[in-house]
Protein backbone atom coordinates (compact mmCIF):
# COMPACT_ATOMS: atom_id res chain seq x y z
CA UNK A 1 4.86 21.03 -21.78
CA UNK A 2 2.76 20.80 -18.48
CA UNK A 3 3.58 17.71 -16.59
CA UNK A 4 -0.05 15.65 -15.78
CA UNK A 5 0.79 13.48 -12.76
CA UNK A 6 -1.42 10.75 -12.50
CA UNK A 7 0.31 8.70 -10.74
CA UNK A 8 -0.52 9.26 -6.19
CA UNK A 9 -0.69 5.38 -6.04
CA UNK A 10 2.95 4.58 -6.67
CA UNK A 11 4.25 8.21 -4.35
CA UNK A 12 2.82 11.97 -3.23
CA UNK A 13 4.75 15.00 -3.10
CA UNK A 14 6.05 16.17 0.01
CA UNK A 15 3.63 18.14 1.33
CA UNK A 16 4.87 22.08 2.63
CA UNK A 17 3.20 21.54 6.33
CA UNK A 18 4.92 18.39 6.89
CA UNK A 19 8.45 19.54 5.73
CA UNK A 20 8.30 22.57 7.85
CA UNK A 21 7.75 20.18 10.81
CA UNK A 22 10.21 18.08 9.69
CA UNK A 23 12.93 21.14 9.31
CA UNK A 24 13.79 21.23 12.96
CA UNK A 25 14.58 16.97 13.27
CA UNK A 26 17.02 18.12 9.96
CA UNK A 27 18.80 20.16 11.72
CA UNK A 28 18.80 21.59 15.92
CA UNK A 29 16.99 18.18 17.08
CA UNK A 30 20.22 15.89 15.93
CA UNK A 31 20.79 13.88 19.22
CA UNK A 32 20.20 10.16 19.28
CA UNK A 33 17.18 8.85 21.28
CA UNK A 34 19.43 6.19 22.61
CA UNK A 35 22.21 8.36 24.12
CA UNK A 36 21.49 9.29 28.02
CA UNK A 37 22.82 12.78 27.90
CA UNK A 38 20.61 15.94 27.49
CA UNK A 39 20.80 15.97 23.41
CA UNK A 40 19.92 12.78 23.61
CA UNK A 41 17.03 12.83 26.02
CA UNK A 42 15.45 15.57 24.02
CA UNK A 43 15.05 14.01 21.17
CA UNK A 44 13.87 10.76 22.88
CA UNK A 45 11.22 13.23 24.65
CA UNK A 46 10.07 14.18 21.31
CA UNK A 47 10.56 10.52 20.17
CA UNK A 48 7.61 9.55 22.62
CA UNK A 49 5.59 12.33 22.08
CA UNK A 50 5.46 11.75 18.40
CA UNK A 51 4.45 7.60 19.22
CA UNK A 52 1.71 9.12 21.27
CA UNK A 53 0.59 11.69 18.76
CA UNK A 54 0.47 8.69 15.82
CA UNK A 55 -1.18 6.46 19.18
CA UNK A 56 -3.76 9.11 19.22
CA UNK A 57 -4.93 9.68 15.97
CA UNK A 58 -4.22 6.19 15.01
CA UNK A 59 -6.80 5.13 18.19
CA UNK A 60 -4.34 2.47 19.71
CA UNK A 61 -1.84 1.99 22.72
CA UNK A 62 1.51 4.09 22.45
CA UNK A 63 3.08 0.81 22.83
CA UNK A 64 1.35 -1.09 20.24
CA UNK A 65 2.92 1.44 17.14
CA UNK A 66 6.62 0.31 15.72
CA UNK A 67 8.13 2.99 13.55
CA UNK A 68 9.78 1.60 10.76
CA UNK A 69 11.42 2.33 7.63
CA UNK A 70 8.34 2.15 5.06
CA UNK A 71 5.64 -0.04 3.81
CA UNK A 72 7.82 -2.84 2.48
CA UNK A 73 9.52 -3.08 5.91
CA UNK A 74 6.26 -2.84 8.13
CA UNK A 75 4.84 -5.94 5.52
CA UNK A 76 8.16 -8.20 6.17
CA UNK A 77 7.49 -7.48 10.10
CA UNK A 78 4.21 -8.48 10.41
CA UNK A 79 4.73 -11.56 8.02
CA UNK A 80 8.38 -13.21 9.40
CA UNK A 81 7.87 -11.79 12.58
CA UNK A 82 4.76 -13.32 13.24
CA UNK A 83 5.33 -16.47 11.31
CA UNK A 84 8.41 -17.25 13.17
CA UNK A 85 7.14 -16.73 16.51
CA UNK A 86 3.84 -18.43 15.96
CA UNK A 87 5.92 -21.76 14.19
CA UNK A 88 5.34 -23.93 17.28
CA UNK A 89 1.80 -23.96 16.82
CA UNK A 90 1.54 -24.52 12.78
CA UNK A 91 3.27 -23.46 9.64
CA UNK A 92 0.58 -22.64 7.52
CA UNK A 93 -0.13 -18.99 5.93
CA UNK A 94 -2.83 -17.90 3.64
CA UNK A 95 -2.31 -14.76 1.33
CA UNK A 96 -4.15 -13.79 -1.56
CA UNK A 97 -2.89 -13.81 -5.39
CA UNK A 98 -3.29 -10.00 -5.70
CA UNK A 99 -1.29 -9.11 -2.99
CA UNK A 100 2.01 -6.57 -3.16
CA UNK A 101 4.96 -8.19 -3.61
CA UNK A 102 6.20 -7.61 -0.46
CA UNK A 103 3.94 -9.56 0.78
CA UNK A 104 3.95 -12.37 -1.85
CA UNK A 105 7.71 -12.63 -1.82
CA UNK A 106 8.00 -12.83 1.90
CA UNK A 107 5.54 -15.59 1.65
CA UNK A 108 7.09 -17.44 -0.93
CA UNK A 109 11.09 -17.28 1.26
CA UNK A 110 8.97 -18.77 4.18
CA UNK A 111 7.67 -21.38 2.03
CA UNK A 112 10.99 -21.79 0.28
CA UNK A 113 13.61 -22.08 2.90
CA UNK A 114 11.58 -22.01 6.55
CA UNK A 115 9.32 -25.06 6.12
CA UNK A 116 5.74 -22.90 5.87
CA UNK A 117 3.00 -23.71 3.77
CA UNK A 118 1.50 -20.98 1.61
CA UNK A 119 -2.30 -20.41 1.05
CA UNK A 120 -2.58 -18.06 -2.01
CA UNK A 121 -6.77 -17.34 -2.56
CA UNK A 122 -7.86 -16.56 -5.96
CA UNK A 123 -10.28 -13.82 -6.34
CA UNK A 124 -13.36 -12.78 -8.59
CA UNK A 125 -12.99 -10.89 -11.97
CA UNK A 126 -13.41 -7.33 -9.49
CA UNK A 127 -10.31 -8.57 -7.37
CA UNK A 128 -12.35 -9.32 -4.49
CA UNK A 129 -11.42 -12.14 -1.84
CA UNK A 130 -14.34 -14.72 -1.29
CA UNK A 131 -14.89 -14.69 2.74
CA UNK A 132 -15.75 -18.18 2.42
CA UNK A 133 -12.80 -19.04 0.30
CA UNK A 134 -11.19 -17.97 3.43
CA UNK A 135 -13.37 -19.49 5.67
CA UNK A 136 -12.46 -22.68 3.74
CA UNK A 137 -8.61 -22.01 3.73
CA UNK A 138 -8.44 -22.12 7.27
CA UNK A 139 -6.77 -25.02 8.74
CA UNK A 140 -5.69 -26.23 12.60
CA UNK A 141 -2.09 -25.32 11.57
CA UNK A 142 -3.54 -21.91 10.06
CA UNK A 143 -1.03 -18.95 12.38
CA UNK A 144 -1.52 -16.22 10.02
CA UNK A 145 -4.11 -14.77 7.06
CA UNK A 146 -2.18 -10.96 5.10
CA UNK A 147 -4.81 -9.55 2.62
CA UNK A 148 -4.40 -6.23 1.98
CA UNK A 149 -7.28 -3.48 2.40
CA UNK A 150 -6.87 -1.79 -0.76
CA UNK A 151 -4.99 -3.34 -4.04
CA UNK A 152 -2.85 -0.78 -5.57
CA UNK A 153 -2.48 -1.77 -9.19
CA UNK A 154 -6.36 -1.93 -9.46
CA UNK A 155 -8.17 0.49 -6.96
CA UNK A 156 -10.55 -2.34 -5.36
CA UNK A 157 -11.51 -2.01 -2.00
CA UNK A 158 -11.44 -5.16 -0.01
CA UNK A 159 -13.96 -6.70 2.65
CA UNK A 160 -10.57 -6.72 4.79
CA UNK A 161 -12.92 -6.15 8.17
CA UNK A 162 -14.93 -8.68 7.85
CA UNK A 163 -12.02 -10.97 6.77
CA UNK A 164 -10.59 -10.04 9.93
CA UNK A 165 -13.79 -11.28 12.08
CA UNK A 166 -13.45 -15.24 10.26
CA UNK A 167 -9.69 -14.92 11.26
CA UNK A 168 -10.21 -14.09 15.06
CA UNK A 169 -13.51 -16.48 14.91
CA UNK A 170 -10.72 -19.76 14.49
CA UNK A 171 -8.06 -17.91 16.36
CA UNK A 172 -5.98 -16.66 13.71
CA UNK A 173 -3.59 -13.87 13.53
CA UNK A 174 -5.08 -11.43 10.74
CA UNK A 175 -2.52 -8.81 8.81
CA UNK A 176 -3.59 -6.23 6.78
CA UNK A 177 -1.67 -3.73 4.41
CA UNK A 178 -3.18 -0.46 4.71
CA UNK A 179 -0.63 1.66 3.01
CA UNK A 180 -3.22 2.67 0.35
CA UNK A 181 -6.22 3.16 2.49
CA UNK A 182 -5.43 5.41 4.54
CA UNK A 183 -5.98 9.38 3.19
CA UNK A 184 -8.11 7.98 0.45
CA UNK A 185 -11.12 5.89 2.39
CA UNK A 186 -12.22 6.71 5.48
CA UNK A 187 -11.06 5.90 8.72
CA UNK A 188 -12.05 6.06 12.41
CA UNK A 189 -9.63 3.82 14.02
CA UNK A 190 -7.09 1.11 13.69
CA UNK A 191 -9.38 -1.40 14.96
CA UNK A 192 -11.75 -0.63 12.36
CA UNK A 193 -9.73 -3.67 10.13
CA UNK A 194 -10.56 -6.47 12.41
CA UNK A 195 -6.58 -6.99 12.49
CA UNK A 196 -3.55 -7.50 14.49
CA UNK A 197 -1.13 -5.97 12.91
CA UNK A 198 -1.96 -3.35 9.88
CA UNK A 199 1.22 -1.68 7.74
CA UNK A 200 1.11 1.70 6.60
CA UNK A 201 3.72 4.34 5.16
CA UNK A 202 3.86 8.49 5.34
CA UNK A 203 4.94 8.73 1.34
CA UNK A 204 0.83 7.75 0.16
CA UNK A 205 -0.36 10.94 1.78
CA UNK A 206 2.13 13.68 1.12
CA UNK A 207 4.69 12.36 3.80
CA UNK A 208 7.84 11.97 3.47
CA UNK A 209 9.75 7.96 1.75
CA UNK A 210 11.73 5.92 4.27
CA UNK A 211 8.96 6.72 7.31
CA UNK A 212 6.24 3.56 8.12
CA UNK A 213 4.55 1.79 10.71
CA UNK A 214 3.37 -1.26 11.45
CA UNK A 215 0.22 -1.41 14.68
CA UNK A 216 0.56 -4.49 16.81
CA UNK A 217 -2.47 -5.46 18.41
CA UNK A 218 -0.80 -6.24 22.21
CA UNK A 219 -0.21 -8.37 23.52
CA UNK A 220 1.28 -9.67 20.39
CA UNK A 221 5.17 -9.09 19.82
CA UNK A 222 6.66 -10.79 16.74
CA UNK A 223 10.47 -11.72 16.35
CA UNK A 224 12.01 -9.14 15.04
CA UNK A 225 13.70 -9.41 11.40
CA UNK A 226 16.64 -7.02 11.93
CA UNK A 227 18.89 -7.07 15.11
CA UNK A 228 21.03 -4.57 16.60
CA UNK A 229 19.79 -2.58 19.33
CA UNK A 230 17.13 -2.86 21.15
CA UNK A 231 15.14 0.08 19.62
CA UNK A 232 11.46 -0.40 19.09
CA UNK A 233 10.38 -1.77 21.81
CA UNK A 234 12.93 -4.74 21.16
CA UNK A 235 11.22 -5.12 17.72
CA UNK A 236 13.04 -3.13 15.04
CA UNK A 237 16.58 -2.77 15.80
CA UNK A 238 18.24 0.90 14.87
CA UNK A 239 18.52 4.48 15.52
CA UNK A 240 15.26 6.00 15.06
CA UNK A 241 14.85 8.33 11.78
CA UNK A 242 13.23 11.38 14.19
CA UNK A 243 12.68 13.67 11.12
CA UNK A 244 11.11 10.88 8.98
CA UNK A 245 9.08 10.04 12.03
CA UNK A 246 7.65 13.78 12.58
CA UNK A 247 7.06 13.99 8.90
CA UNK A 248 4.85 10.33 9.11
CA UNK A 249 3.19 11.50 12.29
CA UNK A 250 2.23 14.74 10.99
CA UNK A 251 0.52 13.74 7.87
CA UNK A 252 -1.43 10.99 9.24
CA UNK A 253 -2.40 13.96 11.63
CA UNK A 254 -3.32 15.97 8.65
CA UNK A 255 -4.40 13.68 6.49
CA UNK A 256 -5.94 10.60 7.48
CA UNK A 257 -8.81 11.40 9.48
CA UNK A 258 -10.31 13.57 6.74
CA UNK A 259 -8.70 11.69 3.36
CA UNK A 260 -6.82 14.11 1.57
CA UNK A 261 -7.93 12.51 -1.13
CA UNK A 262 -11.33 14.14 -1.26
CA UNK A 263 -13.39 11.71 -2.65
CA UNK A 264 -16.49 13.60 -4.58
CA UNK A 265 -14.51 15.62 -6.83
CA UNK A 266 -12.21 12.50 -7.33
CA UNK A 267 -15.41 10.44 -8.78
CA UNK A 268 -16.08 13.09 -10.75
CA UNK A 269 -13.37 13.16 -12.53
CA UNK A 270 -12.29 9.89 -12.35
CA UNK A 271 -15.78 8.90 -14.15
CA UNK A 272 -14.68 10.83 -16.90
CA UNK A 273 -12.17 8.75 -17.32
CA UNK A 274 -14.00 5.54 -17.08
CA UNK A 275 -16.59 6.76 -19.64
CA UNK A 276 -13.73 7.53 -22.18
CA UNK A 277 -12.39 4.23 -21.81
CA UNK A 278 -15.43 2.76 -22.84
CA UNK A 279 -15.76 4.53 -25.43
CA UNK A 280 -12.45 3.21 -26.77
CA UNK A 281 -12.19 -0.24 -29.03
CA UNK A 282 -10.03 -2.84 -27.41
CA UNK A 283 -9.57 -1.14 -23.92
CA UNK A 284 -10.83 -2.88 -21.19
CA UNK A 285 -11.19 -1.13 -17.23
CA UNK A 286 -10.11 -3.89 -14.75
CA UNK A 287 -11.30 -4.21 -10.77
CA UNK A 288 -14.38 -3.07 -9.32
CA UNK A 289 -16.44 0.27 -10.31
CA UNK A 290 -18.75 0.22 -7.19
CA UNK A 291 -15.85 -1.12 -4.72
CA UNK A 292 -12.55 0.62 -5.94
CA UNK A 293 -10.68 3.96 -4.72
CA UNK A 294 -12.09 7.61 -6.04
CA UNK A 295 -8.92 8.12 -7.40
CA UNK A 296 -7.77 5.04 -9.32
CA UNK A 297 -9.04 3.98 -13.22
CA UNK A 298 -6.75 0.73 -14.15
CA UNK A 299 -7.04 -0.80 -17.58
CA UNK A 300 -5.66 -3.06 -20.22
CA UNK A 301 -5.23 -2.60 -24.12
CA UNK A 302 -5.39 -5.31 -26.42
CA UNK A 303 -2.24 -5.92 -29.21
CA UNK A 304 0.27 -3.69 -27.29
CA UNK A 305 2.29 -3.45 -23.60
CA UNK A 306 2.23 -1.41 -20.93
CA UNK A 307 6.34 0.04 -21.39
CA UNK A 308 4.37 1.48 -25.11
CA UNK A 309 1.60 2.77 -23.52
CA UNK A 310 3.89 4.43 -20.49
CA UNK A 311 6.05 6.27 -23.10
CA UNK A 312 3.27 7.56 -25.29
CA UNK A 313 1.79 9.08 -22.16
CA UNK A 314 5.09 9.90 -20.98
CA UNK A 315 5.60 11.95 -24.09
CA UNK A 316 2.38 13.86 -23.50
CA UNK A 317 3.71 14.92 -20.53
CA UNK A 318 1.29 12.65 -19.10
CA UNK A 319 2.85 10.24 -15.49
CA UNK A 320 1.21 7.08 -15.35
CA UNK A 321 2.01 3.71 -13.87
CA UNK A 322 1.64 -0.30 -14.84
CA UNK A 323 1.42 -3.26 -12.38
CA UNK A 324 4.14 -4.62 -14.80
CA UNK A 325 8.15 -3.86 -14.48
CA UNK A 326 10.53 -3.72 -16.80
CA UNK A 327 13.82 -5.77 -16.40
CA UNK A 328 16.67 -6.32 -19.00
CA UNK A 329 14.08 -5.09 -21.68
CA UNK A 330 11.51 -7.24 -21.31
CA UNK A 331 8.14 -6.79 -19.58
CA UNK A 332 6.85 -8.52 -16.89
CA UNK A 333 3.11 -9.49 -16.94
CA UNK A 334 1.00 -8.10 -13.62
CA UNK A 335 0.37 -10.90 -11.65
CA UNK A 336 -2.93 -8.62 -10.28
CA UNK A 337 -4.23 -9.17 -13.90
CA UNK A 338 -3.36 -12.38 -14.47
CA UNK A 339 -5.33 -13.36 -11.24
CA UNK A 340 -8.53 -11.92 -12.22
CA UNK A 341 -8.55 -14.04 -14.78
CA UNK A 342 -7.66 -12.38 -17.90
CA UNK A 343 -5.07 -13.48 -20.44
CA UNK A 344 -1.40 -13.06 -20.41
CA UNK A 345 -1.10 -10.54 -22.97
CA UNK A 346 -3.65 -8.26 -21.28
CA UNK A 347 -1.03 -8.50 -18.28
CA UNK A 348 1.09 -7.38 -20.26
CA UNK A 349 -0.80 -4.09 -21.00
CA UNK A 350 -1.82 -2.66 -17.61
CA UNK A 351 -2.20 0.91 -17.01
CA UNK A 352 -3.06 2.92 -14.02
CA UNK A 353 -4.32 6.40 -13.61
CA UNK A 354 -4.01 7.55 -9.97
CA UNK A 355 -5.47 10.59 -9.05
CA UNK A 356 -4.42 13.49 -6.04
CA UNK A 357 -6.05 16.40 -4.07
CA UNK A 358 -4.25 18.16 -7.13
CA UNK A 359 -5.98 16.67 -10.16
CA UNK A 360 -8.55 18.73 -12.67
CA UNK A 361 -10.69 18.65 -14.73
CA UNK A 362 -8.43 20.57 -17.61
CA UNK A 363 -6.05 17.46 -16.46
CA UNK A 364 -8.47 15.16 -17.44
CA UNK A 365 -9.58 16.42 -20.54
CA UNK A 366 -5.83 16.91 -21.97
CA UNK A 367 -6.00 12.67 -21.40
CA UNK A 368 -9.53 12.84 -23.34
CA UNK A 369 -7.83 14.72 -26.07
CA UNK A 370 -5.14 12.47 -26.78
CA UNK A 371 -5.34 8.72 -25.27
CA UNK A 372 -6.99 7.32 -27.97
CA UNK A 373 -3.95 8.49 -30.37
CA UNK A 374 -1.71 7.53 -27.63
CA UNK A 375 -2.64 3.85 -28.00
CA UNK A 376 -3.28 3.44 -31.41
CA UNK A 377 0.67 4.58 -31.88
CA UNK A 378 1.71 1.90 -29.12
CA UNK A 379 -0.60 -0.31 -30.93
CA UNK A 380 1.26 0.30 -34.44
CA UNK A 381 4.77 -0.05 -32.75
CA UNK A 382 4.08 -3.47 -30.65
């Protein structure tokens, strides 16, 4: 059976051009940027050049781009860093309720054990933050606003620039996770987000897992969150991961400036998609259709759960993802869903198609053939 894989949100393939640049850092450039003898000053040489290289293309300061070890740890930077140096002037942090849980949960140990106050905004029935909710939110003792510029479970596409203008406007530290903008919408520069610090990660757009980066706007340094060395420009303690680096550096290189996500065939096909699942009783498409990525189609489906749905696909040969996870057997309702307002059982029930530069249309019509089948046996077995 042919494997479907509709699932780019959650992870990409390795893409051919960025492993063969990564081959060398895997196995002739070994030395440790640290170390002051020749092996070691080679591959800090190519150490800085790659900084400047992901400097370039990402339109910033050399100095201004930590490498770190993914998305997750780029997030936790930005949000304890900052919080933690910025604690003398307030404690207060606003957030939105459809954030990633890296960002939720790191807001949530800061309110728990550190003495912050958490913000969380609600959002519309599209998963859109209200600027003047923000606008509203703010408070003297505001230090820092994280919405993220793209939601993953649901596609939608948020106002995250102009966000970033009410934040500076009251003199607020803005923090945006870009992880699943960048290859799929376009981009012209870092700035573009309004933000100080912005996280992003090489395995959305055919890089390689364990490579991210987190843009500091200068002259802003947060504590760091890990301690060790002083690697990083004193910020993220550890011996740099040169191959994972090269393979980040080349596909944002690649693939950021021109979204390797091409967009107009994406819509195509991704309409198709919508228009079958309106054609289907008790299926419902969640987030935005005019503000959402070209790639993503999210819905829910009523009298069944996601882990059903998943496994029927699954079975098709068919890779999909939920918002929910699965622990000890039981599932646990997206949080994304639940804030747009729908019911808990529809959280429950969340699926996501996520489309790549690989998708068809013969991909799309094996889903036409068979979803409706697909959920009326997930229905039956609920």
């Amino acid at each position: 059976m042919e494997t479907i894989y509709f699932d780019y949100n959650a992870t990409t393939p390795l893409d051919p051009g960025v492993r063969e640049a990564m081959l060398p850092f895997l196995g002739e450039v070994w030395g440790n940027p640290s170390s002051v003898h020749h092996v070691g000053r080679r591959a800090r040489s190519l150490l800085d050049d790659a900084r400047e290289r992901a400097a370039h293309m990402l339109d910033c300061k050399a100095s201004e781009v930590v490498f770190t070890g993914g998305g997750t740890e780029s997030v936790n930077l930005a949000i304890f860093g900052t919080a933690r140096l910025l604690r003398p002037k307030g404690r207060h942090i606003v957030t939105s309720a459809i954030e990633h849980q890296a960002v939720l949960r790191s807001c949530d140990y800061l309110a728990r054990n550190e003495g912050f106050e958490v913000t969380r905004l609600p959002v519309n029935s599209q998963g859109l933050v209200s600027p003047e909710a923000l606008e509203n939110a703010l408070r003297p003792d505001t230090i820092l606003v994280s919405i993220m510029a793209v939601n993953n479970e649901i596609g939608t596409v948020q106002g995250a620039a102009e966000l970033g203008v009410i934040c500076h406007d009251h003199g607020v530290k803005f923090h945006t996770d870009a992880v699943q903008w960048l290859g799929k919408e376009s981009f012209v520069s870092i700035h573009q987000f309004n933000a100080d610090l912005v996280s992003i990660c090489a395995h959305k757009i055919h890089g390689p897992k364990g490579a991210g980066a987190l843009f500091i706007k200068s002259p802003l340094l947060p504590d760091p969150v890990q301690f060790g060395g002083s690697h990083e420009n004193e910020r993220r303690a550890g011996t740099e991961n040169l191959a994972g680096i090269i393979g980040l550096v080349e596909a944002l290189e690649r693939f950021v400036r021109e979204p390797v996500f091409p967009k107009t065939p994406l819509l195509a096909l991704t309409a198709r998609l919508l228009s079958l699942l309106d054609r289907l009783e008790g299926v419902r498409v969640v987030g935005s259709r005019q503000r959402r990525l070209a790639n993503t189609v999210s819905f829910v489906v009523e009298d069944t759960d996601s882990i059903a749905l998943l496994a029927g696909l699954d079975l098709e040969g068919i890779c999909a993802s939920s918002g929910s996870a699965c622990s000890a057997g039981s599932v646990k309702p997206s949080h994304v869903i639940r804030a747009l307002g729908l019911a808990e059982d529809l959280a429950h029930s969340l699926v996501r198609f996520s489309l790549g530069r690989g998708s068809t249309l013969a991909e799309v019509e094996r889903v036409e053939a068979v979803l409706a089948e697909v959920i009326r046996r997930a229905q039956r077995h609920a």
